[in-house]
Protein backbone atom coordinates (compact mmCIF):
# COMPACT_ATOMS: atom_id res chain seq x y z
CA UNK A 1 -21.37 9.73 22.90
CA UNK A 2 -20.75 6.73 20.03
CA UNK A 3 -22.66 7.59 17.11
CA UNK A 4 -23.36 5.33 14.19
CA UNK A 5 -23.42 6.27 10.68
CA UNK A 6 -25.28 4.20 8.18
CA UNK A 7 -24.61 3.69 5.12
CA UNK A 8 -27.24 6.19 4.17
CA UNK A 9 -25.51 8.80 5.61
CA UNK A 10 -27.17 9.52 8.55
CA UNK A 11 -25.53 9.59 11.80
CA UNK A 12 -27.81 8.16 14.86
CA UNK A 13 -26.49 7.76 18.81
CA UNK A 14 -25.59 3.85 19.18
CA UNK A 15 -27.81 1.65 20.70
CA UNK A 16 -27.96 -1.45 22.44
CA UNK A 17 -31.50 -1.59 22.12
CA UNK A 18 -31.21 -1.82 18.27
CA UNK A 19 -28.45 -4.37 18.42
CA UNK A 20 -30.81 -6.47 20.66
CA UNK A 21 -33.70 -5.60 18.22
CA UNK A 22 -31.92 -6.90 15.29
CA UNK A 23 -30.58 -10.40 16.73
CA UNK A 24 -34.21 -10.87 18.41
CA UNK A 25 -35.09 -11.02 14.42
CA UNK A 26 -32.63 -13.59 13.83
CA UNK A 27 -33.22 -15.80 17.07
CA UNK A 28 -36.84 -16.20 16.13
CA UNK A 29 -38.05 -19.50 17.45
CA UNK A 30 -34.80 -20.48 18.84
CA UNK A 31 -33.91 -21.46 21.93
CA UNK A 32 -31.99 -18.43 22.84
CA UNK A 33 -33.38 -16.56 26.36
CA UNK A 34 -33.94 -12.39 26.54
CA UNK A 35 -30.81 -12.30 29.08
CA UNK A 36 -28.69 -13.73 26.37
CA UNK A 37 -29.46 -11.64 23.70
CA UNK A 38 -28.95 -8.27 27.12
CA UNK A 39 -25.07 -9.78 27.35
CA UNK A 40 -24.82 -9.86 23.07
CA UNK A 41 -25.46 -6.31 22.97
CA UNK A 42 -23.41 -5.21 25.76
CA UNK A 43 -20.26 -7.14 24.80
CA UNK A 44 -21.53 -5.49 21.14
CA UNK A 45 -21.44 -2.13 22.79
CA UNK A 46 -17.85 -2.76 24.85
CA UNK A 47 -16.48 -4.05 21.59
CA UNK A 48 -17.51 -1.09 19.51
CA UNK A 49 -16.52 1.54 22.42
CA UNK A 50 -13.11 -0.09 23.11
CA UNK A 51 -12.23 0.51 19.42
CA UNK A 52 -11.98 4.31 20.45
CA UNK A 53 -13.90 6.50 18.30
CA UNK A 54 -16.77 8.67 18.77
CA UNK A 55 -18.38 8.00 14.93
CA UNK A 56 -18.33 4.81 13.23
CA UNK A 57 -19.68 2.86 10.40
CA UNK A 58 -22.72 0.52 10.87
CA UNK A 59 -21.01 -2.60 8.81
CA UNK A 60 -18.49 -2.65 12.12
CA UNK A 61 -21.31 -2.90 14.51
CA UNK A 62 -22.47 -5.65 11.72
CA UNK A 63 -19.56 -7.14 12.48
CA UNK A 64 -19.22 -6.97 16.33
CA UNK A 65 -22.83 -8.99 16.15
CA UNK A 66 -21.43 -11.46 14.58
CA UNK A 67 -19.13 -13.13 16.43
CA UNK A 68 -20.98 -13.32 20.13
CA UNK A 69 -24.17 -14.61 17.96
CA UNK A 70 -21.97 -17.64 16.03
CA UNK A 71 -20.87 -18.42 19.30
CA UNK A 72 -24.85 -17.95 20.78
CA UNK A 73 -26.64 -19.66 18.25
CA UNK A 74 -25.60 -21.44 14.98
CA UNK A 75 -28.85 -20.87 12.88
CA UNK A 76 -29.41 -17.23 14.03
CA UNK A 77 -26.16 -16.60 13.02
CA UNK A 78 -26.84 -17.71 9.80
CA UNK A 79 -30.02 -15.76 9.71
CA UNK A 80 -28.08 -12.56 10.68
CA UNK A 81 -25.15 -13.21 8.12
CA UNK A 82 -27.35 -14.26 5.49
CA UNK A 83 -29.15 -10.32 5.52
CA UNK A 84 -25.98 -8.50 6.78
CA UNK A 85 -23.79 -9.99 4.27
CA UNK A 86 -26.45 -10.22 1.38
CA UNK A 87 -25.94 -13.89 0.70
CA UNK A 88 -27.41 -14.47 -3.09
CA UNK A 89 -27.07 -18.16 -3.80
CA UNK A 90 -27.42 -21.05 -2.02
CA UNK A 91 -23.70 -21.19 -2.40
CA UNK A 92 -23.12 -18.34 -0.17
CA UNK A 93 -24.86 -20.49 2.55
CA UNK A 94 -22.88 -23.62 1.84
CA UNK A 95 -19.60 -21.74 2.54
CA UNK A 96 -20.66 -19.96 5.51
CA UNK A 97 -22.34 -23.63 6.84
CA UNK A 98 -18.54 -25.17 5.95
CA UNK A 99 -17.07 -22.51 7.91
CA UNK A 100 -19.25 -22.70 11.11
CA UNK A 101 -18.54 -27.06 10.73
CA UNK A 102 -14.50 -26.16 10.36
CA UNK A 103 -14.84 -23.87 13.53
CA UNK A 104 -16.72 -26.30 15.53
CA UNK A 105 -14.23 -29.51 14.51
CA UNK A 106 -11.38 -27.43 15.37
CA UNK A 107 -12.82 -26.42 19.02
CA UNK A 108 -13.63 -30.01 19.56
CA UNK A 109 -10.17 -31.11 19.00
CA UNK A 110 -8.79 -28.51 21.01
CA UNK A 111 -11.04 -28.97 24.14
CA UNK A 112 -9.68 -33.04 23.53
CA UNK A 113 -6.40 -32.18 23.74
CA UNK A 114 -7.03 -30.23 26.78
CA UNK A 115 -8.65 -33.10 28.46
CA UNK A 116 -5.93 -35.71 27.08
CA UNK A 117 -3.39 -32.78 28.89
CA UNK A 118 -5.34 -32.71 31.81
CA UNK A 119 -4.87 -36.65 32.16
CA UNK A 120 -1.13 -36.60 31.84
């Protein structure tokens, strides 16, 4: 069984439930469908299991979320990182919000090279 520890101290049994739970929070009036947020948790859960330990942290489920929901849904993402990471200034956001536009230029440019390749 994978437990989770929180950063209180107590140790609970993972679950996807709560993963869905907490991204349902942050996907509030988006355009993001309940089968969506089923696959988050369960590539969640595989990521957390296939790191091979029976106890760990909370933050690292924190950060398993993180990834699958940036790639999900910009603003929820934000929403998520903004609790998870305890952003404090509206600086915090502007970094994270010139992060997410580096990501998405540099995707773009590879999926055109891969077209342009795909042409040759």
């Amino acid at each position: 069984m994978l437990s989770v520890v929180k950063r209180s101290g107590v140790t609970e049994p993972f679950s996807r439930e709560k993963v869905v739970r907490g991204v349902r929070r942050a996907c509030q009036g988006r355009p993001v469908e309940e089968d969506a947020l089923q696959q988050l948790a369960h590539q969640v859960e595989d990521t957390v299991r296939s790191l091979g330990v029976s106890e760990l942290p909370s933050h690292e489920v924190g950060l398993a979320i993180l990834g699958p929901l940036r790639e999900l849904d910009e603003v929820a993402y934000l929403r998520f990182a903004s609790v998870y990471r305890a952003y404090s200034s509206v600086e915090d956001f502007e970094k994270e919000i010139a992060d997410l536009r580096a990501a998405r230029r540099a995707t773009q440019a590879g999926a055109e090279q891969n077209a342009e390749s795909g042409r040759e």
